[in-house]
Protein backbone atom coordinates (compact mmCIF):
# COMPACT_ATOMS: atom_id res chain seq x y z
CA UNK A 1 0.00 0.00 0.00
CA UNK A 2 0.93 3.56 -0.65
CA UNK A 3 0.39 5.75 2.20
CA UNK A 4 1.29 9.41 2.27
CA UNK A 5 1.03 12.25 5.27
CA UNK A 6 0.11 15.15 3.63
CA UNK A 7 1.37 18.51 6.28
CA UNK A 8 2.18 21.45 6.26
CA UNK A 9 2.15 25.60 7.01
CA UNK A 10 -1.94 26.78 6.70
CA UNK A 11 -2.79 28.22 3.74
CA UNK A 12 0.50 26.39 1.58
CA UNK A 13 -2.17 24.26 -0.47
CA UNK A 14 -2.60 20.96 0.69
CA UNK A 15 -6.42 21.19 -0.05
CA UNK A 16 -5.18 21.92 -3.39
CA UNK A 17 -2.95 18.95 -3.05
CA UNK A 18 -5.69 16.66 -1.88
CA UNK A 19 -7.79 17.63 -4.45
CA UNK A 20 -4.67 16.86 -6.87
CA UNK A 21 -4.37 13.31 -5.29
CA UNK A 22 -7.55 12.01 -5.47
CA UNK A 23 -7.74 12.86 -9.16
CA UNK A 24 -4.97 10.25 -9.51
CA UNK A 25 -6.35 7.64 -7.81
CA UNK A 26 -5.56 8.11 -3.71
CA UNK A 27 -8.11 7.87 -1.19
CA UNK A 28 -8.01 10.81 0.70
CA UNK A 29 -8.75 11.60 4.69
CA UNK A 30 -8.43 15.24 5.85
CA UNK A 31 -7.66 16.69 9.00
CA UNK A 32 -7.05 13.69 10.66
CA UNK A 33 -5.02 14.00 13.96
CA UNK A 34 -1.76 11.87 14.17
CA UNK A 35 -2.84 9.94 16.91
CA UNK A 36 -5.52 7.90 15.24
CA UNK A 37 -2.91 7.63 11.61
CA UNK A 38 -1.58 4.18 12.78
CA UNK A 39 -4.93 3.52 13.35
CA UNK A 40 -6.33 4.75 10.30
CA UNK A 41 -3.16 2.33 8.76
CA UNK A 42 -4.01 -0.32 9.92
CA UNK A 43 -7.82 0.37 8.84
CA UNK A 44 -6.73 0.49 5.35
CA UNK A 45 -4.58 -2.59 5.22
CA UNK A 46 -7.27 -4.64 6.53
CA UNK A 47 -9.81 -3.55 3.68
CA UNK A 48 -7.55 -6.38 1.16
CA UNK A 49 -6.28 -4.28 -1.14
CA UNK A 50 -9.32 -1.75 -1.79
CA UNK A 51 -7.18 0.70 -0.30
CA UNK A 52 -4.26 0.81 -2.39
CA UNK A 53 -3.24 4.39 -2.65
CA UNK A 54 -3.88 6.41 0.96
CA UNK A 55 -3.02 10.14 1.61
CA UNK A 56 -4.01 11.55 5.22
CA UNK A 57 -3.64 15.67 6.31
CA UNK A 58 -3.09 16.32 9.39
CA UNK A 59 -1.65 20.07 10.40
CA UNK A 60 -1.98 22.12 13.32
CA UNK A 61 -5.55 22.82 12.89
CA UNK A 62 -5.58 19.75 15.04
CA UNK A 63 -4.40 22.05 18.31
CA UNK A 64 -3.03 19.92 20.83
CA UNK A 65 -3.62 17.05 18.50
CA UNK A 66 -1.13 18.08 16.41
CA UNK A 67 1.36 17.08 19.09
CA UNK A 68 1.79 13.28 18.38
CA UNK A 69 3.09 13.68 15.04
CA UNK A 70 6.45 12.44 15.54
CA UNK A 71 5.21 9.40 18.39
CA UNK A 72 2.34 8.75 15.34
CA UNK A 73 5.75 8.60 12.53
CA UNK A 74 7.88 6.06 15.21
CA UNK A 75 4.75 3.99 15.91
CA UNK A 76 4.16 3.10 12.02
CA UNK A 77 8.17 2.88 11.99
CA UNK A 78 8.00 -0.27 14.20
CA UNK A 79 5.07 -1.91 12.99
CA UNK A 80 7.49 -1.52 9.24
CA UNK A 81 4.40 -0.06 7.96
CA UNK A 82 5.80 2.38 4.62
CA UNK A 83 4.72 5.79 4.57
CA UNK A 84 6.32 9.14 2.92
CA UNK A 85 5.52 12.24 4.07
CA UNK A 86 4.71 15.33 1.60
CA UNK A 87 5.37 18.83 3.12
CA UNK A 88 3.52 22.40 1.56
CA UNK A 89 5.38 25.04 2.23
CA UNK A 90 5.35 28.85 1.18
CA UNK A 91 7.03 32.14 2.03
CA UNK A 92 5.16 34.50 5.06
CA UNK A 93 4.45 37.25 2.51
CA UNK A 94 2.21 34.97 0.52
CA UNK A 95 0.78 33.00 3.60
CA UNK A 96 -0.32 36.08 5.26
CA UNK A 97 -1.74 37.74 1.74
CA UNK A 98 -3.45 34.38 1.37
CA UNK A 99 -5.58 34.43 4.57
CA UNK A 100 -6.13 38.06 3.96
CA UNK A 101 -8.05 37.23 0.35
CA UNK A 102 -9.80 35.01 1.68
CA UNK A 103 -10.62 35.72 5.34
CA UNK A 104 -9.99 33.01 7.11
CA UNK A 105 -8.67 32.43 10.39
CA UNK A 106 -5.28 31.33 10.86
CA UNK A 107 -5.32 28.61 13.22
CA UNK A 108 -3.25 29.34 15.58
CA UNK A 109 -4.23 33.75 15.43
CA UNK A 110 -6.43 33.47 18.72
CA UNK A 111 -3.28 32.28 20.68
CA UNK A 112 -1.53 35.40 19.31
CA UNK A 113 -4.40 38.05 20.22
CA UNK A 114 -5.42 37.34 16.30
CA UNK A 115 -2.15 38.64 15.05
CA UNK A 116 -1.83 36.98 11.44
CA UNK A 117 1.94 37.73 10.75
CA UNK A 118 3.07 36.16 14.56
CA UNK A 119 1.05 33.20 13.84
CA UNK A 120 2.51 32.50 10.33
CA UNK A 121 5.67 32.55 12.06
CA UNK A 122 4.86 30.60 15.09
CA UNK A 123 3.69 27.42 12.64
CA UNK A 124 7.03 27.92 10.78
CA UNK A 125 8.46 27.31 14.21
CA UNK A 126 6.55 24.50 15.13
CA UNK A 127 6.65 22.61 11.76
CA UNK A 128 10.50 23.19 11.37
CA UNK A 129 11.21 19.43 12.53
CA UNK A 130 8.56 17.69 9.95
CA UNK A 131 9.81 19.83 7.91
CA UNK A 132 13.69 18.59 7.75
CA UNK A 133 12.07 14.96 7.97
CA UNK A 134 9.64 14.61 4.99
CA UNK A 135 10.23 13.11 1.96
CA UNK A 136 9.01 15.73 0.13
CA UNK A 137 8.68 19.35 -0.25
CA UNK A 138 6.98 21.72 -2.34
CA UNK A 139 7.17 25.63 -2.09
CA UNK A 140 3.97 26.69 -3.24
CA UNK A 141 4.82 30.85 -3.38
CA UNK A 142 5.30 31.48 -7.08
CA UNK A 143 3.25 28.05 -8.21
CA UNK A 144 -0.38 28.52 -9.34
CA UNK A 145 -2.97 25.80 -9.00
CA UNK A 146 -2.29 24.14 -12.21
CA UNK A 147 1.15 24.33 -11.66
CA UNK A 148 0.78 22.47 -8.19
CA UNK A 149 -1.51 19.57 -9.64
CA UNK A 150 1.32 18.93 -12.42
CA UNK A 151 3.88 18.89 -9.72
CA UNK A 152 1.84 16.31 -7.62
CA UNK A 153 0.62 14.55 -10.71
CA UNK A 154 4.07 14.21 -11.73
CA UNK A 155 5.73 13.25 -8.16
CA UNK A 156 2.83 10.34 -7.01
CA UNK A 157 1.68 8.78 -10.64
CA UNK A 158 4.91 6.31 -10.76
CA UNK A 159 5.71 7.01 -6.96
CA UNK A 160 5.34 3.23 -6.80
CA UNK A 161 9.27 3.33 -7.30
CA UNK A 162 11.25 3.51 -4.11
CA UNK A 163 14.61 5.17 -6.52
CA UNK A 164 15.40 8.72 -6.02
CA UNK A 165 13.58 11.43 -8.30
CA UNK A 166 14.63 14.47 -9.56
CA UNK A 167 12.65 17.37 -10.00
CA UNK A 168 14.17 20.68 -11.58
CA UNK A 169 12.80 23.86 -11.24
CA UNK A 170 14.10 27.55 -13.40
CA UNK A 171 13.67 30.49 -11.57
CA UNK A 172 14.40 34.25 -11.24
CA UNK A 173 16.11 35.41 -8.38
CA UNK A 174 14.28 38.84 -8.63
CA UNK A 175 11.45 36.44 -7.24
CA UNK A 176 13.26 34.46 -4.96
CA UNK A 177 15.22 31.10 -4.43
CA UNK A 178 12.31 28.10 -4.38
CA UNK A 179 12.59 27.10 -0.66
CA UNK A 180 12.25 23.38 -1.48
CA UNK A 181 15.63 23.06 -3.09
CA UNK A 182 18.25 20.86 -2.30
CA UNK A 183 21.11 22.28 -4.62
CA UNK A 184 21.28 25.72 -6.40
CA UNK A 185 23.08 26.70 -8.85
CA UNK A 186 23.66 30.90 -10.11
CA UNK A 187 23.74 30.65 -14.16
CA UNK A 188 23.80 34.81 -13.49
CA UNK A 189 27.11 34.71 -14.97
CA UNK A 190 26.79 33.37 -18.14
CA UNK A 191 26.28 35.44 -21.14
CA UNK A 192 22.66 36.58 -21.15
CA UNK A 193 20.01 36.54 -24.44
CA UNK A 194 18.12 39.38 -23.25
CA UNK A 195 20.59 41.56 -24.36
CA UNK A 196 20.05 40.60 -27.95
CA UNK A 197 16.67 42.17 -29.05
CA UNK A 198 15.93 39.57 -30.69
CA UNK A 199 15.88 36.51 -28.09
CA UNK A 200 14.52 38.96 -25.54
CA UNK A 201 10.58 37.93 -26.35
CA UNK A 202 11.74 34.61 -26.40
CA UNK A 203 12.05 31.92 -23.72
CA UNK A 204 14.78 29.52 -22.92
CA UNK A 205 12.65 26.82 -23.97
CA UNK A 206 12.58 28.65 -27.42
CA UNK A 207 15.44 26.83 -30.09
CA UNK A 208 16.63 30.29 -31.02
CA UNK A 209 17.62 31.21 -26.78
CA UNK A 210 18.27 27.53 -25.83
CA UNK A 211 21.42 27.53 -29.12
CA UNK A 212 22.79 30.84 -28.03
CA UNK A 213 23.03 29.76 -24.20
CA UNK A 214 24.66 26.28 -24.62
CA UNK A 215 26.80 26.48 -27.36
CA UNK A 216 28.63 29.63 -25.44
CA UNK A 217 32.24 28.41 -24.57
CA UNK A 218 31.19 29.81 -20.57
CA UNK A 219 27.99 27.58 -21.07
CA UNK A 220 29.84 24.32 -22.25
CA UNK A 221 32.42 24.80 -19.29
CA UNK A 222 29.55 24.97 -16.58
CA UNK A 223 27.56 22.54 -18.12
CA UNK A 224 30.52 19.72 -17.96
CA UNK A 225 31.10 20.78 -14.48
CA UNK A 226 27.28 20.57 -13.43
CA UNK A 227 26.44 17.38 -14.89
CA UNK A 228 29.57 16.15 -13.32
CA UNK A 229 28.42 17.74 -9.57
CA UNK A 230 25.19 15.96 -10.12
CA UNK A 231 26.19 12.48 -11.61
CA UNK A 232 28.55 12.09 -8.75
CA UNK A 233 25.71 13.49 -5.88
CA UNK A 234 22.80 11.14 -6.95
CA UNK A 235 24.54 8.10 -5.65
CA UNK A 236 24.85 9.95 -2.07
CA UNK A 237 21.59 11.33 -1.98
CA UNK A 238 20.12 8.00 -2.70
CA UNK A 239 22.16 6.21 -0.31
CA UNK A 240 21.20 8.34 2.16
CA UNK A 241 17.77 6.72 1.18
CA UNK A 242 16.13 10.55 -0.05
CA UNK A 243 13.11 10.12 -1.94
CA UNK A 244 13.75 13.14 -4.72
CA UNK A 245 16.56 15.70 -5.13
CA UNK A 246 15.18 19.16 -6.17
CA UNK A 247 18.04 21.00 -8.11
CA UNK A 248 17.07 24.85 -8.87
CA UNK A 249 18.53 26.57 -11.46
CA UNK A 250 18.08 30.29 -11.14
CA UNK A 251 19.30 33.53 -13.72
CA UNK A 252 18.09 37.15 -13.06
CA UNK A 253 14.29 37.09 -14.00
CA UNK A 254 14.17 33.03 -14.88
CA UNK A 255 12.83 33.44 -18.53
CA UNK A 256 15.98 32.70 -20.80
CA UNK A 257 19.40 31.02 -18.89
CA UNK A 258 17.99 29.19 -16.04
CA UNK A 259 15.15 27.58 -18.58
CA UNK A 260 17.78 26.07 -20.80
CA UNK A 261 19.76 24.68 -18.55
CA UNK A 262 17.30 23.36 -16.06
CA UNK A 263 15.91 21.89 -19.23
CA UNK A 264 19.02 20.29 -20.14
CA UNK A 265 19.93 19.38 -16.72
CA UNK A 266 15.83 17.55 -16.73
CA UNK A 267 16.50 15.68 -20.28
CA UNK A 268 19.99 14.64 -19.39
CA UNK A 269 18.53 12.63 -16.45
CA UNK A 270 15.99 11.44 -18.18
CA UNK A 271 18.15 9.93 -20.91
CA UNK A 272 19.85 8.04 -18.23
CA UNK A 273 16.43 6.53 -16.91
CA UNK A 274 16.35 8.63 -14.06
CA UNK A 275 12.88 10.07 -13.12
CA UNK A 276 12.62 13.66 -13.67
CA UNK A 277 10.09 16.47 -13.85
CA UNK A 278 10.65 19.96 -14.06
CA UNK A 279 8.94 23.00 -13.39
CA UNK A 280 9.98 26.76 -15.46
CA UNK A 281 8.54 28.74 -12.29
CA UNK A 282 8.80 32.44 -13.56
CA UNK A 283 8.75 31.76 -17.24
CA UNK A 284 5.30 33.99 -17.72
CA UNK A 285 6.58 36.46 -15.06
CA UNK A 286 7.73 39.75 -16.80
């Protein structure tokens, strides 16, 4: 069975992310407190196999609740029953801006005399430790709906593999590093098409942009070198047993450099049968 603990900061998207998982196939259980997960586990391994794909949320909306997580995690860890846990994540700008669109109550604001902002960052606090233990991360800031059910659709459709995954993302740093990566790399340096007037409309998933960034002798010297960094990490990471690297490739507004080469980075995995996916976060940003 597949069973996946769905957390995370209030207001990152895991509704969104539910929503996302069920469309490919999970049952789905929300706001279920930690306590009653092994239960719940144990529920779902007795129904003989109707219950083949399981994803449960449980956050702090749970209060007190929310306070067994990590006895919940160890209990399931000595019964050997599998799980992978999926944290949402987002910056405090957009968390806050977020509850203020659509008025909601933070759940943890009545603790803080309803401050919003001191609540955001209280969860961060609290969360911190699932955080550095999950199996997954996604920053949800810059990604829009669409964007977050590809990402999901992408990660959890062949997730039956226990082998490492690797998902790309292009970015701008104008908008800010993606706080799910694992390794960054600055392609800020390399000679940039949107100082030829030409290429500027033009993305780096365009043939036109992608020729004049890699066949640059600066471009063919960093790409030997990257490929090389990340051919000799994988085997770490995965011994280390993590379930997907995220590698983030950022340039100054993410529309030209850092497309091409997270591209190429993406497609050079993939040629050596290594699941990938890739997201071009700021590509429509201008």
């Amino acid at each position: 069975m597949e069973f996946v603990v769905v957390t995370g900061l209030s207001g990152a998207g895991k509704t969104r992310a539910m929503h996302a998982m069920e469309d490919i196939g999970f049952f789905c259980v929300d706001n279920l407190p930690p306590a009653l997960i092994p239960v719940f586990y144990d529920l779902c391994v007795k129904s003989e196999g109707l219950m083949g794909r399981v994803a449960v949320v449980t956050d702090t909306r749970g209060g007190e609740l929310f306070k067994s997580f990590f006895t919940a995690m160890e209990a399931l860890k000595r019964e050997k029953r599998e799980y992978k846990i999926l944290f949402l994540d987002s910056s405090d700008a957009v968390l806050v801006n977020r509850f203020k669109e659509t008025r909601r109550k933070h759940p943890l604001s009545d603790d803080l005399n309803g401050s919003l902002e001191q609540a955001v960052k209280l969860e961060r606090e609290m969360l911190q430790p699932v955080k550095e233990c999950s199996d997954y991360v996604i920053d949800t800031s810059g990604v829009s709906p669409a964007q977050l059910k590809t990402r999901i659709t992408e990660l959890f459709l062949s997730s039956a593999s226990d082998s490492l995954s690797v998902h790309c993302i292009s970015f701008g740093f104008k908008y800010g590093i993606p706080m799910e990566s694992d390794l960054v790399f600055d392609v800020r340096c390399l000679p940039n098409p949107f100082y030829v007037e030409e290429l500027r409309p033009q993305t780096g998933l365009d043939a036109p942009v992608r020729d004049y960034v890699l066949e640059k002798e600066e471009t063919k010297g960093f790409v030997s070198r990257f490929t090389d960094m990340v051919d000799y990490l994988l085997p770490l990471y995965g011994k280390e047993g993590k379930s997907q690297l995220v590698i983030a490739v950022g340039c100054t507004g993410g529309h030209h450099r850092s497309v091409a080469l997270a591209q190429y980075m993406c497609d050079y995995l993939s040629r050596k049968g290594i699941r990938t996916s890739i997201t071009h976060r700021d590509i429509q940003k201008f």
